[in-house]
Protein backbone atom coordinates (compact mmCIF):
# COMPACT_ATOMS: atom_id res chain seq x y z
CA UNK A 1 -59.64 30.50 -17.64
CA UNK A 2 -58.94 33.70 -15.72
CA UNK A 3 -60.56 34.36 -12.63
CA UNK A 4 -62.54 37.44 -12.31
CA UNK A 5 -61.08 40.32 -9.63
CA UNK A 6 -64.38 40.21 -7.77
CA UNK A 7 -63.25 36.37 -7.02
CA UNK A 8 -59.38 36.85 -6.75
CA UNK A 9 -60.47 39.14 -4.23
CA UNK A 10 -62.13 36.24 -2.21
CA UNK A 11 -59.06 34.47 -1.93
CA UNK A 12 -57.09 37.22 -1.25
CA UNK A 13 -59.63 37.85 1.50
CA UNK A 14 -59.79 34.38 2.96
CA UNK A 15 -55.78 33.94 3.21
CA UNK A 16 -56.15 37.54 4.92
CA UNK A 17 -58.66 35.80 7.00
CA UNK A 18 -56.74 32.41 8.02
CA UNK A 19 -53.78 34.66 8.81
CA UNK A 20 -55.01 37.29 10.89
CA UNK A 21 -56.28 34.23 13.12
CA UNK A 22 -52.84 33.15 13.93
CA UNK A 23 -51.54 37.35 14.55
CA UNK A 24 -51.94 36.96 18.47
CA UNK A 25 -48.86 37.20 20.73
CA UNK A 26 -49.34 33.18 21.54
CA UNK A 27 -47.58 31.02 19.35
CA UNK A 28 -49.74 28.38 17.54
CA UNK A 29 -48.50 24.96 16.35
CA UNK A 30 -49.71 24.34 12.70
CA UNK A 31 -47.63 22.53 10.36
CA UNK A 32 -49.95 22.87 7.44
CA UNK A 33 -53.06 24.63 6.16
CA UNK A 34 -55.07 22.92 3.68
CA UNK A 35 -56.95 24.35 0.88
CA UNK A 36 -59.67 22.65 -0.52
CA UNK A 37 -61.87 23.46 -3.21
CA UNK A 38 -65.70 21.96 -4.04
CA UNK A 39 -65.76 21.86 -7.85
CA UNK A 40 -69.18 21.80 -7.83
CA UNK A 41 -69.96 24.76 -5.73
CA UNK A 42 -67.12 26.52 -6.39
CA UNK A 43 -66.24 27.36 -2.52
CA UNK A 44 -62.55 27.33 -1.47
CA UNK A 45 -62.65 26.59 2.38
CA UNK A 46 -58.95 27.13 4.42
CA UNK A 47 -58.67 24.44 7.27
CA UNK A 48 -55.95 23.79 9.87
CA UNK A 49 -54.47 20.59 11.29
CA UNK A 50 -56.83 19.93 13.08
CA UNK A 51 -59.78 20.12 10.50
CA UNK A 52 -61.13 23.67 11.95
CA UNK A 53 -62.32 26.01 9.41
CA UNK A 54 -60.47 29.11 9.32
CA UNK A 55 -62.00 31.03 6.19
CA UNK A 56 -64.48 30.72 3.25
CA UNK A 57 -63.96 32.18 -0.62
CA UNK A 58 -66.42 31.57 -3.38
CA UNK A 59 -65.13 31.50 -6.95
CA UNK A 60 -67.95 31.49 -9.62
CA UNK A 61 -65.50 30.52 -12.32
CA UNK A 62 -64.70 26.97 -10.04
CA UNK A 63 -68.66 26.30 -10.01
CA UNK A 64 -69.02 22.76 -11.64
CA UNK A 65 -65.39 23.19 -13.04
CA UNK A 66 -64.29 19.34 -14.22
CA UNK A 67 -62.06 19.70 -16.94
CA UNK A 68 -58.95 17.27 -16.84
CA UNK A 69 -56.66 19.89 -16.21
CA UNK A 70 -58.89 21.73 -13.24
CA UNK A 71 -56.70 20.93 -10.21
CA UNK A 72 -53.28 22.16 -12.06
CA UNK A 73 -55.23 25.43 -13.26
CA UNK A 74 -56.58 25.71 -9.51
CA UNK A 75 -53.10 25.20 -8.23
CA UNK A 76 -51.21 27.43 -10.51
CA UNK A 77 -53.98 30.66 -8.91
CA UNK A 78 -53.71 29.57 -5.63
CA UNK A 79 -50.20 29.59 -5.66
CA UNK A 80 -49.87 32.75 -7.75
CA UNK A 81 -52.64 34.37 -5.47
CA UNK A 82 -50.71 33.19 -2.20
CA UNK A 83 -47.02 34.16 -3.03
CA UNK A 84 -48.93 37.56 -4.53
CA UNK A 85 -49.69 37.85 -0.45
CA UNK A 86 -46.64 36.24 1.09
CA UNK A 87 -44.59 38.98 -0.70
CA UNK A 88 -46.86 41.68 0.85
CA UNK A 89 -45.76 40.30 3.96
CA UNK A 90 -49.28 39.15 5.44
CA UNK A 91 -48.08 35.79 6.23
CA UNK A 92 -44.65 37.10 7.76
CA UNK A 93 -47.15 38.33 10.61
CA UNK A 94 -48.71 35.07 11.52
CA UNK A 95 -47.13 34.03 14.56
CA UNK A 96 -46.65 29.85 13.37
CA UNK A 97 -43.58 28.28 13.89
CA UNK A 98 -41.88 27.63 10.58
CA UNK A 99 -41.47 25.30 8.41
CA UNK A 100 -45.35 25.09 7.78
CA UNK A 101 -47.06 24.40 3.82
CA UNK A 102 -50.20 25.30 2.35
CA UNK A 103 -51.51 22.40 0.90
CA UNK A 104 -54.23 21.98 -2.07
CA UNK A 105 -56.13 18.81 -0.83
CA UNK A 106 -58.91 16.67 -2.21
CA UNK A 107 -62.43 16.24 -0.57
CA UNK A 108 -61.38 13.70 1.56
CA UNK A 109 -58.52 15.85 2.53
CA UNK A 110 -55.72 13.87 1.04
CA UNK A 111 -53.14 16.16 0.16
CA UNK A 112 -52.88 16.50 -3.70
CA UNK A 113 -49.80 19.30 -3.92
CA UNK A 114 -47.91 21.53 -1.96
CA UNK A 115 -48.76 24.97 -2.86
CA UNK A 116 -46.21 27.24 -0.44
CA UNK A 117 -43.80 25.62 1.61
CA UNK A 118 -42.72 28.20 4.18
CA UNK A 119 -39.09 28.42 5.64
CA UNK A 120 -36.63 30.48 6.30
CA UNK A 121 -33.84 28.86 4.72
CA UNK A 122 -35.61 26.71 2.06
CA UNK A 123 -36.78 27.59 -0.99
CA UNK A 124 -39.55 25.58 -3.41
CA UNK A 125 -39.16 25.68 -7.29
CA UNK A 126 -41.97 25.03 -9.33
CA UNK A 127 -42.63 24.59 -12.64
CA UNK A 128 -43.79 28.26 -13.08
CA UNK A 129 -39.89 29.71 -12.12
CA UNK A 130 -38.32 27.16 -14.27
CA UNK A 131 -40.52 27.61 -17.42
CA UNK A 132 -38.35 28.76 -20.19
CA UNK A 133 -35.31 28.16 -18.28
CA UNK A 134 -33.50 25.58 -20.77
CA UNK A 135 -33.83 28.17 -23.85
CA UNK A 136 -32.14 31.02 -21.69
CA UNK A 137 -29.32 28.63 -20.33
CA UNK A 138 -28.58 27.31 -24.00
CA UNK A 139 -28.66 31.17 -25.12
CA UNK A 140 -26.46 32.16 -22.70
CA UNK A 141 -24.26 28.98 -23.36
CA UNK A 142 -23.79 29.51 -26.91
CA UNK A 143 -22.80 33.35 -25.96
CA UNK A 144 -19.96 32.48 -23.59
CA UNK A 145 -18.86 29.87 -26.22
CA UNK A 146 -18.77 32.36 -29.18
CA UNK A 147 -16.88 34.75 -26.63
């Protein structure tokens, strides 16, 4: 299921929202922000360590949404939607000491995966970047063999 633009534009808006909170000359300690997503509903809401709200989306296509698979198709958008804005540099502007993760959690705010792990130096691979990886190695194996 594909999510329409009018609600990838809610996220977008909401991660917009959570960062521009932390843009102020004061630095803010945050190790996490959690995502956490009402099936039922369909409302994402961000939070921060400290259980404060820091931004609403609504996504129509997450409304009563149980399918077995719905938490690794809501992961695989939120992820997609939030390195989509990490490369645009909107989180590079948040003034939060790093390391700090965005976190899909449940409803009682246990965390259920990581969804961005921010660092410097470090670097997450999922599933998505590795997908097809063991056909192109054995390709490019049996190339340099035949060379």
């Amino acid at each position: 299921m594909s999510l329409s633009v009018q609600s990838l534009e809610q996220i977008r808006s909401a991660i917009r929202e959570m960062a521009k909170r932390y843009t102020t000359t004061e630095e803010t300690v945050v190790t996490d922000f959690h995502f956490q997503v009402n099936t039922e509903n369909g409302n994402v809401t961000i939070y921060d360590d400290d259980e404060n709200t820091l931004a609403h989306a609504h996504v129509t296509e997450w409304e009563n949404f149980h399918s077995e698979n719905c938490h690794k198709h809501i992961e695989k958008e939120l992820r997609r939607i939030l390195v989509e804005i990490q490369k645009e540099g909107c989180l590079d502007n948040m003034n939060v000491p790093k390391p700090y993760s965005c976190l899909l959690v449940d409803e009682e705010k246990e965390t259920i995966v990581d969804l961005l792990y921010v660092d410097d130096e470090t670097y997450i691979i999922t599933d998505d970047l590795l997908e097809g990886f063991d056909e192109e190695m054995e390709q490019f194996l049996k190339k340099l063999l035949n060379e």
